[in-house]
N, C-alpha and C. Protein backbone atom coordinates (compact mmCIF):
# COMPACT_ATOMS: atom_id res chain seq x y z
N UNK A 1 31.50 93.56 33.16
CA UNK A 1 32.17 93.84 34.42
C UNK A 1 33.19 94.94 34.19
N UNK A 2 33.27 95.99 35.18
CA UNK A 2 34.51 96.82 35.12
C UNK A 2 35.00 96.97 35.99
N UNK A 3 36.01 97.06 36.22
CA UNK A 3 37.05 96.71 37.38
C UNK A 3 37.78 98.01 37.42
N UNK A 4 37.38 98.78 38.43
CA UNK A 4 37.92 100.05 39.00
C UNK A 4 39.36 100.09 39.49
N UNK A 5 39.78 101.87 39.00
CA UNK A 5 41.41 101.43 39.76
C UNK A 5 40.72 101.70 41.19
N UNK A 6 42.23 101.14 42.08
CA UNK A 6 42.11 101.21 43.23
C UNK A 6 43.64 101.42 43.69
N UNK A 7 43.91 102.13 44.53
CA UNK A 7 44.71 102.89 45.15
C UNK A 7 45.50 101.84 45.84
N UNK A 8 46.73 102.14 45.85
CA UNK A 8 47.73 101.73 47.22
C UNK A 8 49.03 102.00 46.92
N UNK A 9 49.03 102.02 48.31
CA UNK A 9 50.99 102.02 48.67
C UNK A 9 51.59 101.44 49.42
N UNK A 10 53.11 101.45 49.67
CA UNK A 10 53.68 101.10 50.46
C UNK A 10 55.24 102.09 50.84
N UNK A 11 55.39 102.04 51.66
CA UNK A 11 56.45 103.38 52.34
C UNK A 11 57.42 102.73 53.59
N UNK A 12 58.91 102.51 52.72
CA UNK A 12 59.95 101.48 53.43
C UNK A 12 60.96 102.83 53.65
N UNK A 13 61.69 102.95 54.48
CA UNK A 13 61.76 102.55 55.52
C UNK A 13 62.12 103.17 56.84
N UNK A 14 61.85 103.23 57.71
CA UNK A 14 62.09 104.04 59.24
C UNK A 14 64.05 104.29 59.03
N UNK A 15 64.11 105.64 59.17
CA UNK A 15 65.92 105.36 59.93
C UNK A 15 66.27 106.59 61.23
N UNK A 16 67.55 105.83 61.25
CA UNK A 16 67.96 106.52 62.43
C UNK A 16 69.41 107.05 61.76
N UNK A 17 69.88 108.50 61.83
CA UNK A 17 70.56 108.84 61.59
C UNK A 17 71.31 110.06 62.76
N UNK A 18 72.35 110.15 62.78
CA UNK A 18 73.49 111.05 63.43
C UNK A 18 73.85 111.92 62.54
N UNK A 19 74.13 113.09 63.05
CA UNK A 19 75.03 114.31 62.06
C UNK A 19 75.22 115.08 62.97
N UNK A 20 76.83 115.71 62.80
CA UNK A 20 77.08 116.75 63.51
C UNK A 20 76.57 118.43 63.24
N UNK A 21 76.64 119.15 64.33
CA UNK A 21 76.34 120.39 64.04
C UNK A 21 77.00 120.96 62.58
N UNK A 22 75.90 121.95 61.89
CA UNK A 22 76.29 122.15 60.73
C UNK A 22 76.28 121.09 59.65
N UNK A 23 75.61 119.57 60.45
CA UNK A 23 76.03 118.79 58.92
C UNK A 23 74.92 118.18 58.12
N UNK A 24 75.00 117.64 57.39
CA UNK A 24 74.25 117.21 56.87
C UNK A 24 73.69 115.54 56.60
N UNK A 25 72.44 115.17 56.82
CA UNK A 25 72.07 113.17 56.59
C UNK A 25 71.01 113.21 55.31
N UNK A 26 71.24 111.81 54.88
CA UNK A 26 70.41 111.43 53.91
C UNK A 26 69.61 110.22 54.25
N UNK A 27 68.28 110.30 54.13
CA UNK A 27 67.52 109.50 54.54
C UNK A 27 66.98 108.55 53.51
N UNK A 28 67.38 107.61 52.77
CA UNK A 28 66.62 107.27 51.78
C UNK A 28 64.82 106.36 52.35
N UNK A 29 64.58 106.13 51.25
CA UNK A 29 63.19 106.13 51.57
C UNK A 29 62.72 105.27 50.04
N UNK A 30 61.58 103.88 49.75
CA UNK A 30 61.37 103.53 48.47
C UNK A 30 59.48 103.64 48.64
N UNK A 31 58.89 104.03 47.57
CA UNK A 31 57.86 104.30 47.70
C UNK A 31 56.99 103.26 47.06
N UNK A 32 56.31 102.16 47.15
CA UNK A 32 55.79 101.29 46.14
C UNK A 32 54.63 101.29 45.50
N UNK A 33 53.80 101.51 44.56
CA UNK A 33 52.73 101.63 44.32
C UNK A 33 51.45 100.00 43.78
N UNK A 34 50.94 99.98 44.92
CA UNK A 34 50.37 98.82 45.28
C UNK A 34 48.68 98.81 44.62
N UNK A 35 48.56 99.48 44.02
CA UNK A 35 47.16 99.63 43.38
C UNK A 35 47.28 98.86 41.90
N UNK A 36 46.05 99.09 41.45
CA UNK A 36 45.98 98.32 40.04
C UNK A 36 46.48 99.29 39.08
N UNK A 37 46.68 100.60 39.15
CA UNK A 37 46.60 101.27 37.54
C UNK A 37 47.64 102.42 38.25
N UNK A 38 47.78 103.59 37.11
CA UNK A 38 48.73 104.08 37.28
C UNK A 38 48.59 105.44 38.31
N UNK A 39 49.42 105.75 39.39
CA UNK A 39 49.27 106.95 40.39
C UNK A 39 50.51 107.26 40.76
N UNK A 40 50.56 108.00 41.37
CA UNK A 40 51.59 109.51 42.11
C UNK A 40 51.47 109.85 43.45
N UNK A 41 52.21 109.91 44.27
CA UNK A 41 52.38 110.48 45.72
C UNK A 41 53.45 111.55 45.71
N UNK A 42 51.87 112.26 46.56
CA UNK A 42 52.75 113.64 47.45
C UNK A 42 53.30 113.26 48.58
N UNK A 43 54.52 113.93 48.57
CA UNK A 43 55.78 113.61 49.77
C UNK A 43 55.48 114.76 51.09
N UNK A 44 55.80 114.21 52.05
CA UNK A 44 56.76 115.09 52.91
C UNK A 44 56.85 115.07 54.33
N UNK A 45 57.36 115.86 54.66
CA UNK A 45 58.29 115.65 56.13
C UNK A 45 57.71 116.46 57.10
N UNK A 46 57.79 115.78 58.31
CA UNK A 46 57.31 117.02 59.60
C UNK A 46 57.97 116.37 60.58
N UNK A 47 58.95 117.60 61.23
CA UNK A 47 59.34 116.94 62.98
C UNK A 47 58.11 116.78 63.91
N UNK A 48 58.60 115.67 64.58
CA UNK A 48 57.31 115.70 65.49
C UNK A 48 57.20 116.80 66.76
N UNK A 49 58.75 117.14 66.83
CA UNK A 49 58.76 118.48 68.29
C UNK A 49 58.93 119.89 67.32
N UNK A 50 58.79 120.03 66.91
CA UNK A 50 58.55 121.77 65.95
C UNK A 50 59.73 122.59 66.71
N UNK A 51 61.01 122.57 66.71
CA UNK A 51 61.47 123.47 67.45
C UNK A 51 62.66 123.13 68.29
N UNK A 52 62.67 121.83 68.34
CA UNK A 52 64.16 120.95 68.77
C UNK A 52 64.85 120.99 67.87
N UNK A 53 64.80 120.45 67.23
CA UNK A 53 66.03 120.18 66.01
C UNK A 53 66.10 121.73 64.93
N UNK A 54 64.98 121.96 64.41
CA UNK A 54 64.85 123.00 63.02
C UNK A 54 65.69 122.89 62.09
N UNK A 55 65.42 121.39 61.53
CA UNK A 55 66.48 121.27 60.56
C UNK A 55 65.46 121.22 59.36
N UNK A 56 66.26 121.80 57.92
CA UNK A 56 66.11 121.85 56.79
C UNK A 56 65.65 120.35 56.69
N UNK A 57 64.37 120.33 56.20
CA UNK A 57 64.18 118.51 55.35
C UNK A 57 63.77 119.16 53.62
N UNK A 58 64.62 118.22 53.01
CA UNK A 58 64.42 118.68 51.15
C UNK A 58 64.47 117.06 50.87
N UNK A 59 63.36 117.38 49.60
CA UNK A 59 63.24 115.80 49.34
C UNK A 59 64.05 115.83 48.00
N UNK A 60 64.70 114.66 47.63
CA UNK A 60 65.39 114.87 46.03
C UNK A 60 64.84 113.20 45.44
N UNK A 61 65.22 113.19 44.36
CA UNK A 61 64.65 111.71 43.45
C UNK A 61 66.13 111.19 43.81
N UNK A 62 65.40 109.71 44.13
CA UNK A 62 67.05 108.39 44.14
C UNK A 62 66.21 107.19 43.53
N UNK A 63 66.46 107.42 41.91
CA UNK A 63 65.73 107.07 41.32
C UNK A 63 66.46 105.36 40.93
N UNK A 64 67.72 105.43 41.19
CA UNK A 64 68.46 104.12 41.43
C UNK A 64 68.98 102.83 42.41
N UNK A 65 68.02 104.05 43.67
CA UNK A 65 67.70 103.64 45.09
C UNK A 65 69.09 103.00 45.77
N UNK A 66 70.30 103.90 45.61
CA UNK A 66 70.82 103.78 46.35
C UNK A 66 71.81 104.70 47.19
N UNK A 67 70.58 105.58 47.71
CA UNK A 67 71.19 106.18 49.29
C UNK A 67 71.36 107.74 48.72
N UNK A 68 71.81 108.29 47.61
CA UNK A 68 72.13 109.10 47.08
C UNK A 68 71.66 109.78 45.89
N UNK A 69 71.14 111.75 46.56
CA UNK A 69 70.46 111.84 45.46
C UNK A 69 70.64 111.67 43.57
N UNK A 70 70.52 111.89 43.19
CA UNK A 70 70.88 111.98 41.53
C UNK A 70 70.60 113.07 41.03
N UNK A 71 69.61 113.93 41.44
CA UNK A 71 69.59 115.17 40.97
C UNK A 71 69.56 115.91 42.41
N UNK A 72 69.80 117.39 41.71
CA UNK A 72 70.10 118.71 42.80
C UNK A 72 68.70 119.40 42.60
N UNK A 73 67.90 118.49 41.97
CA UNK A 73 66.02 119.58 42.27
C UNK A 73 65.35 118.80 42.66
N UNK A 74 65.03 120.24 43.92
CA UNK A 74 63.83 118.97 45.23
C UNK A 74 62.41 118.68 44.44
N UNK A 75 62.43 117.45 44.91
CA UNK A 75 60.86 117.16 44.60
C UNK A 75 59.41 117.01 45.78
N UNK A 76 58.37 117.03 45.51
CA UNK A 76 57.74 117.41 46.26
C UNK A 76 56.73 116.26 46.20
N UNK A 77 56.77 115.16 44.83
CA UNK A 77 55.94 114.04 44.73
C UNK A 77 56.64 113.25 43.50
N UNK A 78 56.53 112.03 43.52
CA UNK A 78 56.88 111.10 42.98
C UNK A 78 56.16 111.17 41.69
N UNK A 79 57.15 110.50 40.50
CA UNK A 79 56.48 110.61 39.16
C UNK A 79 55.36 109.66 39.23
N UNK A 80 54.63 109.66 37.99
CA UNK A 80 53.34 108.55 37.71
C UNK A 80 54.06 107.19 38.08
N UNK A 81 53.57 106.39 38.92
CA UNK A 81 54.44 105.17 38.79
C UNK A 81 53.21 103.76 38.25
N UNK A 82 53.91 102.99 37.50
CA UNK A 82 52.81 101.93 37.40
C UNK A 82 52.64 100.62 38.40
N UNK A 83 51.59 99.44 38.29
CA UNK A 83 51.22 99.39 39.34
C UNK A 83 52.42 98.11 39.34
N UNK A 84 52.80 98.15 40.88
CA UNK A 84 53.98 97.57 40.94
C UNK A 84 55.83 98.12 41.04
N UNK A 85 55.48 98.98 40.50
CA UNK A 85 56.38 100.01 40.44
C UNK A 85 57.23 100.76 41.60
N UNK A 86 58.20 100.42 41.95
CA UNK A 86 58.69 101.61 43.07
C UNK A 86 59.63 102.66 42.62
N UNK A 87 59.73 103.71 43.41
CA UNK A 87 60.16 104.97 43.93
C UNK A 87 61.21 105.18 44.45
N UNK A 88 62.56 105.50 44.49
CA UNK A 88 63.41 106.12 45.91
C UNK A 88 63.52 107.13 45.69
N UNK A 89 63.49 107.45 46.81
CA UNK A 89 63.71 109.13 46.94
C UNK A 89 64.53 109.66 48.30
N UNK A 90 65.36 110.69 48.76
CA UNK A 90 66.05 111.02 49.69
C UNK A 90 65.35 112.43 50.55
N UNK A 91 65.52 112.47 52.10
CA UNK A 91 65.49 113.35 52.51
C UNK A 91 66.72 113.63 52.92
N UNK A 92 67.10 115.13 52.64
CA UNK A 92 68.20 115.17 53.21
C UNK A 92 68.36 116.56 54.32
N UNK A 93 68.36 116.23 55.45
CA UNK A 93 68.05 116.68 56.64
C UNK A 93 69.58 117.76 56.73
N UNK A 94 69.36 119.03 57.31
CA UNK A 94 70.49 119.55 57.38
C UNK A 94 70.27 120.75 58.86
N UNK A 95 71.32 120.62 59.58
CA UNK A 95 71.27 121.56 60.68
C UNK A 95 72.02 122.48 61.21
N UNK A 96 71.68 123.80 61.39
CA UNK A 96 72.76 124.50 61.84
C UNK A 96 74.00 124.10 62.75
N UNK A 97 74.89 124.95 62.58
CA UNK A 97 75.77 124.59 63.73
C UNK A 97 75.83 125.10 65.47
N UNK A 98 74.35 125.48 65.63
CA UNK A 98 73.74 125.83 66.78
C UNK A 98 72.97 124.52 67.41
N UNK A 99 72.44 123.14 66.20
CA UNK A 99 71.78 122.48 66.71
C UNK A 99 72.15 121.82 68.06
N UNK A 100 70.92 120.84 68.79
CA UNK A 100 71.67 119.65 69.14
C UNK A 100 70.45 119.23 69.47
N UNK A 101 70.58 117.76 70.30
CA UNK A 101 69.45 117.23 70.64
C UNK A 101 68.84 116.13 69.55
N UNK A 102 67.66 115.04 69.47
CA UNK A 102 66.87 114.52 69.03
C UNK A 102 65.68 114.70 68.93
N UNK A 103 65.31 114.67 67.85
CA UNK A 103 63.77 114.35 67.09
C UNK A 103 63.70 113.78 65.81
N UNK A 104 62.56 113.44 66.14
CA UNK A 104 61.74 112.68 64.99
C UNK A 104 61.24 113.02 63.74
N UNK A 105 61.00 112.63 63.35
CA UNK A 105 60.56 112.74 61.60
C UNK A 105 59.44 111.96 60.95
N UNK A 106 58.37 112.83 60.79
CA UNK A 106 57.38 111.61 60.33
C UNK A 106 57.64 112.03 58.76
N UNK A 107 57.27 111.01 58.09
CA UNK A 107 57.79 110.58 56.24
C UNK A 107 56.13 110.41 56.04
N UNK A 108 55.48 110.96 55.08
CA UNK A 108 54.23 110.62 54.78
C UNK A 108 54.54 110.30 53.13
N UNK A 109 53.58 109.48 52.56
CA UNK A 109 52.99 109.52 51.41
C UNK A 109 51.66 109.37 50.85
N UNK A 110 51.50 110.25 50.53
CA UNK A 110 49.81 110.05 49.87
C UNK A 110 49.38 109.64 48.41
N UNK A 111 48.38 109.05 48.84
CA UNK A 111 47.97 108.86 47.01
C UNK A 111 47.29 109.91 46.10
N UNK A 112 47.52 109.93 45.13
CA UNK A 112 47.32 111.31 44.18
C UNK A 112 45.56 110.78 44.01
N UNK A 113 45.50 109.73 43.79
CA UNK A 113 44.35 108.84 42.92
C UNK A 113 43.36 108.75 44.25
N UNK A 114 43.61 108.50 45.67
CA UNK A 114 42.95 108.87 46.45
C UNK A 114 43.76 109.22 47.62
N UNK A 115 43.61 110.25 48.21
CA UNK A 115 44.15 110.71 49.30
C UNK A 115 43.79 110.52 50.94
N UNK A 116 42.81 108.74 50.61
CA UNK A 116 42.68 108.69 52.33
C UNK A 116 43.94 107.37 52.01
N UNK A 117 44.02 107.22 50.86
CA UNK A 117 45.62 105.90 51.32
C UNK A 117 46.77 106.46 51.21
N UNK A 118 47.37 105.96 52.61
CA UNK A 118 48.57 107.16 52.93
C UNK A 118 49.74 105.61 53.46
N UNK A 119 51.07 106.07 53.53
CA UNK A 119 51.91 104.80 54.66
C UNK A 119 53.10 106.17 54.85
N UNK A 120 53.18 105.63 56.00
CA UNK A 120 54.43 106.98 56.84
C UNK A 120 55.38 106.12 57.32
N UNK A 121 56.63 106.54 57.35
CA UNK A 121 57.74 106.17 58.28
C UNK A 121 57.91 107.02 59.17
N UNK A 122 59.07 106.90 60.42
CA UNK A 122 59.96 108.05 61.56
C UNK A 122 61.25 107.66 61.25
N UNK A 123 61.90 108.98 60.68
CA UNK A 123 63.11 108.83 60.77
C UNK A 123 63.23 109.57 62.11
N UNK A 124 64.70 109.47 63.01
CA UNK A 124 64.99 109.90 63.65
C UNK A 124 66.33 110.22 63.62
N UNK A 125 66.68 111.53 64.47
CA UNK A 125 68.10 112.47 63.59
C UNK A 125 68.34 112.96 65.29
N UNK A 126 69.51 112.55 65.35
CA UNK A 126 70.68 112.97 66.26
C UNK A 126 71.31 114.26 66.23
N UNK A 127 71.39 115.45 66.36
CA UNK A 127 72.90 115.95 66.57
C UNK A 127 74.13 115.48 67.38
N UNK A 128 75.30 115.34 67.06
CA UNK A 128 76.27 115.27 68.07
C UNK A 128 77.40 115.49 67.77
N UNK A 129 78.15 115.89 68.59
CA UNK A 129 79.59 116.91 68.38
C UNK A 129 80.58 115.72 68.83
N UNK A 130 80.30 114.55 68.38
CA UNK A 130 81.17 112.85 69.06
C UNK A 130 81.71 112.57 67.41
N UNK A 131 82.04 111.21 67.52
CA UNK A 131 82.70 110.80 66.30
C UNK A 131 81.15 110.14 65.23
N UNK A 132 81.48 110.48 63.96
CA UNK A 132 80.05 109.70 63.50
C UNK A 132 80.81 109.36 62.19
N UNK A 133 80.33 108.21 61.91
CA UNK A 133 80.80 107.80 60.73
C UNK A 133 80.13 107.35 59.62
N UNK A 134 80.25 107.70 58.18
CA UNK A 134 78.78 107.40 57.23
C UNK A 134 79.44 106.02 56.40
N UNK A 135 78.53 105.50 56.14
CA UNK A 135 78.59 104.31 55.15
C UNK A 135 77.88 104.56 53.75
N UNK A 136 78.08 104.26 52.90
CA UNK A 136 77.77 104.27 51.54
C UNK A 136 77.88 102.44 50.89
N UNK A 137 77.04 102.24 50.60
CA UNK A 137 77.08 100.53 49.66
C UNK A 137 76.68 100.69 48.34
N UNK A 138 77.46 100.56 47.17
CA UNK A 138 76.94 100.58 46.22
C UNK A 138 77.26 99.26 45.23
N UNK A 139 76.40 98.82 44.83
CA UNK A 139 76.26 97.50 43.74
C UNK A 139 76.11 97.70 42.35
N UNK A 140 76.90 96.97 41.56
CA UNK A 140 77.50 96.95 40.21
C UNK A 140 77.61 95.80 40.02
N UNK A 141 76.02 95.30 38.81
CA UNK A 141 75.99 93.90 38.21
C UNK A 141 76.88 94.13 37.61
N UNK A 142 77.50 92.51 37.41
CA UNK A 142 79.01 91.70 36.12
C UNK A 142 77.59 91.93 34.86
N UNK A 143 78.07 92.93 33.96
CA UNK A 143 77.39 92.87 32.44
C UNK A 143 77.36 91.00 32.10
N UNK A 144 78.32 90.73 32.53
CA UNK A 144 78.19 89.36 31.76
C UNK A 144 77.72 88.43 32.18
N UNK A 145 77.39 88.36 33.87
CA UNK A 145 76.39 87.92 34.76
C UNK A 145 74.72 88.38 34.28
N UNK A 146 74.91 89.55 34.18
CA UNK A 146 73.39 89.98 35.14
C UNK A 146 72.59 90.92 33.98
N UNK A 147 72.01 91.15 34.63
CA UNK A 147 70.28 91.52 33.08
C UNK A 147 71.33 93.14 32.57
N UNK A 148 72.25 93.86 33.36
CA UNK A 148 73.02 94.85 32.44
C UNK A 148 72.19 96.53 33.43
N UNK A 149 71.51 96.32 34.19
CA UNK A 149 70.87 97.16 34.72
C UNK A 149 71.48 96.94 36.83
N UNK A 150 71.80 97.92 36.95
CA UNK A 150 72.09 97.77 38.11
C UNK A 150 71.18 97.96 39.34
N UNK A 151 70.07 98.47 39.11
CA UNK A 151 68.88 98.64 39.49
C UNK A 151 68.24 97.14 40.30
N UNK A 152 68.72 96.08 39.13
CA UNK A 152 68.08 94.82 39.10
C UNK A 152 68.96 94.25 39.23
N UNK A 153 68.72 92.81 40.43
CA UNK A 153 69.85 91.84 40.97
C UNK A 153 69.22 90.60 41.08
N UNK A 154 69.55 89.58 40.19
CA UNK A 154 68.82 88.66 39.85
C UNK A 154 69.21 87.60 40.32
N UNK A 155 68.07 86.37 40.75
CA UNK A 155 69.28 85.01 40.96
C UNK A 155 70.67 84.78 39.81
N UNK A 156 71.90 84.76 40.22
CA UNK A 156 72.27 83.76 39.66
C UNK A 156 73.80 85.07 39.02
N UNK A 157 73.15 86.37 39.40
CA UNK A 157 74.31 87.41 39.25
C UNK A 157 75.41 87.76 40.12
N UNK A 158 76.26 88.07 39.17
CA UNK A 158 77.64 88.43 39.93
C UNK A 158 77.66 90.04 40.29
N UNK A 159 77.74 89.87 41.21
CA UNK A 159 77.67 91.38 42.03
C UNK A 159 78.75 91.91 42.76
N UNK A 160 79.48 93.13 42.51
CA UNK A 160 80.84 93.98 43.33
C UNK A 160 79.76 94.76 43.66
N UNK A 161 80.10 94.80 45.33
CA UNK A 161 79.73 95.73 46.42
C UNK A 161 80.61 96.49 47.03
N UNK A 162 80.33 97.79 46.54
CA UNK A 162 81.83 98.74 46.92
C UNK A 162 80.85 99.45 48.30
N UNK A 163 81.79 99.28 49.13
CA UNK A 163 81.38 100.63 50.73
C UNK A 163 82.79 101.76 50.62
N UNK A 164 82.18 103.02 50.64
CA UNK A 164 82.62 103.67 51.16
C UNK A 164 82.45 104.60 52.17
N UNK A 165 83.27 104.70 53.13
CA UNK A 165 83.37 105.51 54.43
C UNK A 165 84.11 106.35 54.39
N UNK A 166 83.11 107.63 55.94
CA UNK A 166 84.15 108.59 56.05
C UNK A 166 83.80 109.46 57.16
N UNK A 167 84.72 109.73 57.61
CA UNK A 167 84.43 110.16 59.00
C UNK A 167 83.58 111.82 58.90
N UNK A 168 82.45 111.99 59.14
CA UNK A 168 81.64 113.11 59.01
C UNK A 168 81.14 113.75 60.57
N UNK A 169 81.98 113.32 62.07
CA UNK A 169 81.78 113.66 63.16
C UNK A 169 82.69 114.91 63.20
N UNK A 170 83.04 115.75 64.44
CA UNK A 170 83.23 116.67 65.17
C UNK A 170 84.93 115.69 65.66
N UNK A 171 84.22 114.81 66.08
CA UNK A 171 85.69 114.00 66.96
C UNK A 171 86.14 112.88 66.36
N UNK A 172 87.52 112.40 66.51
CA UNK A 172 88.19 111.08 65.81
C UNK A 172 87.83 109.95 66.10
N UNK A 173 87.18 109.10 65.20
CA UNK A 173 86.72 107.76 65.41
C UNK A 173 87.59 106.76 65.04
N UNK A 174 88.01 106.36 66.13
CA UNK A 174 88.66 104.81 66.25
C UNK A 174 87.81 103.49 66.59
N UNK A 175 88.14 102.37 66.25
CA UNK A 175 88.09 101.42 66.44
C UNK A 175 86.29 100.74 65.72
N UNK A 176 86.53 101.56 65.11
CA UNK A 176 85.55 101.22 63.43
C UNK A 176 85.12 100.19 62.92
N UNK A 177 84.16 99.32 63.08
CA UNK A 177 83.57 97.90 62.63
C UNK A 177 82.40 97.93 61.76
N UNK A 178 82.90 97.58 60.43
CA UNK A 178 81.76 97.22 59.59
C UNK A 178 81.26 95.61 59.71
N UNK A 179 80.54 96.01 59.94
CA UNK A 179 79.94 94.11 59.51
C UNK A 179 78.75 94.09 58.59
């Protein structure tokens, strides 16, 4: 008996993001590779209105999957991943200070190993000249809790969750609720 690879993926997650004219969003995105053996996906981005928004989309590796690129060179496809294995990666959407308006974003990924298995998200991107405010969450296992990798959050670990905010709108935002 031989047991063929076979292809798959999975492609998390849809967002909705705001940015003011001139500014800039980050879209993260985790890519999973759901097949038996080892493969690669090509990335990328298309507005769905060609001509509303015209914002810059660049993809970068967030190879620690949280929210933020790690390197400053775009990538265009995900490394070999094995099976089981996920991906983050960021789009980071940027618009003149002429923009405004909404559109959409379709997120594709394809398989290197076969290219009819594909999974897409829609991000969707705001301009607005109002108050907008960004959130950042980042998690830091207790070494003395947890497997020592922050990547990985295990039953039974002690975890500091730092947020940081900051006002990235046009106008002053008051009355600010995290939950």
């Amino acid at each position: 008996t031989i047991v063929q690879q076979i292809a798959g993926l999975t492609l998390v997650s849809d967002n909705t993001e705001t940015l003011a004219p001139a500014g800039k969003a980050c879209l993260p995105h985790i890519v999973t590779n759901d097949g038996n053996g080892p493969d690669f996906c090509t990335l990328s981005a298309t507005e769905q209105n060609t001509g509303t928004l015209d914002t810059t989309l660049v993809f970068y590796p967030d190879a620690d999957m949280d929210g933020v690129a790690d390197s400053a060179t775009p990538i265009s496809e995900t490394p070999v991943l094995a099976p089981g294995e996920q991906y983050g990666f960021i789009i980071e959407a940027s618009a003149d200070s002429t923009q405004s308006g909404t559109d959409a974003i379709d997120v594709v990924a394809v398989s290197n190993l076969d290219t009819a298995v594909t999974d897409a998200n829609v991000d969707t991107l705001t301009i607005s000249t109002g108050a907008i405010m960004e959130v950042v969450k980042s998690m830091t296992v207790d070494p003395a809790t947890g497997s020592g990798n922050n990547a990985l959050v295990d039953s039974g670990d002690e975890v500091t969750i730092t947020l940081t905010y900051s006002s990235t709108g046009l106008a002053d935002a008051d009355n600010y609720i995290v939950q």
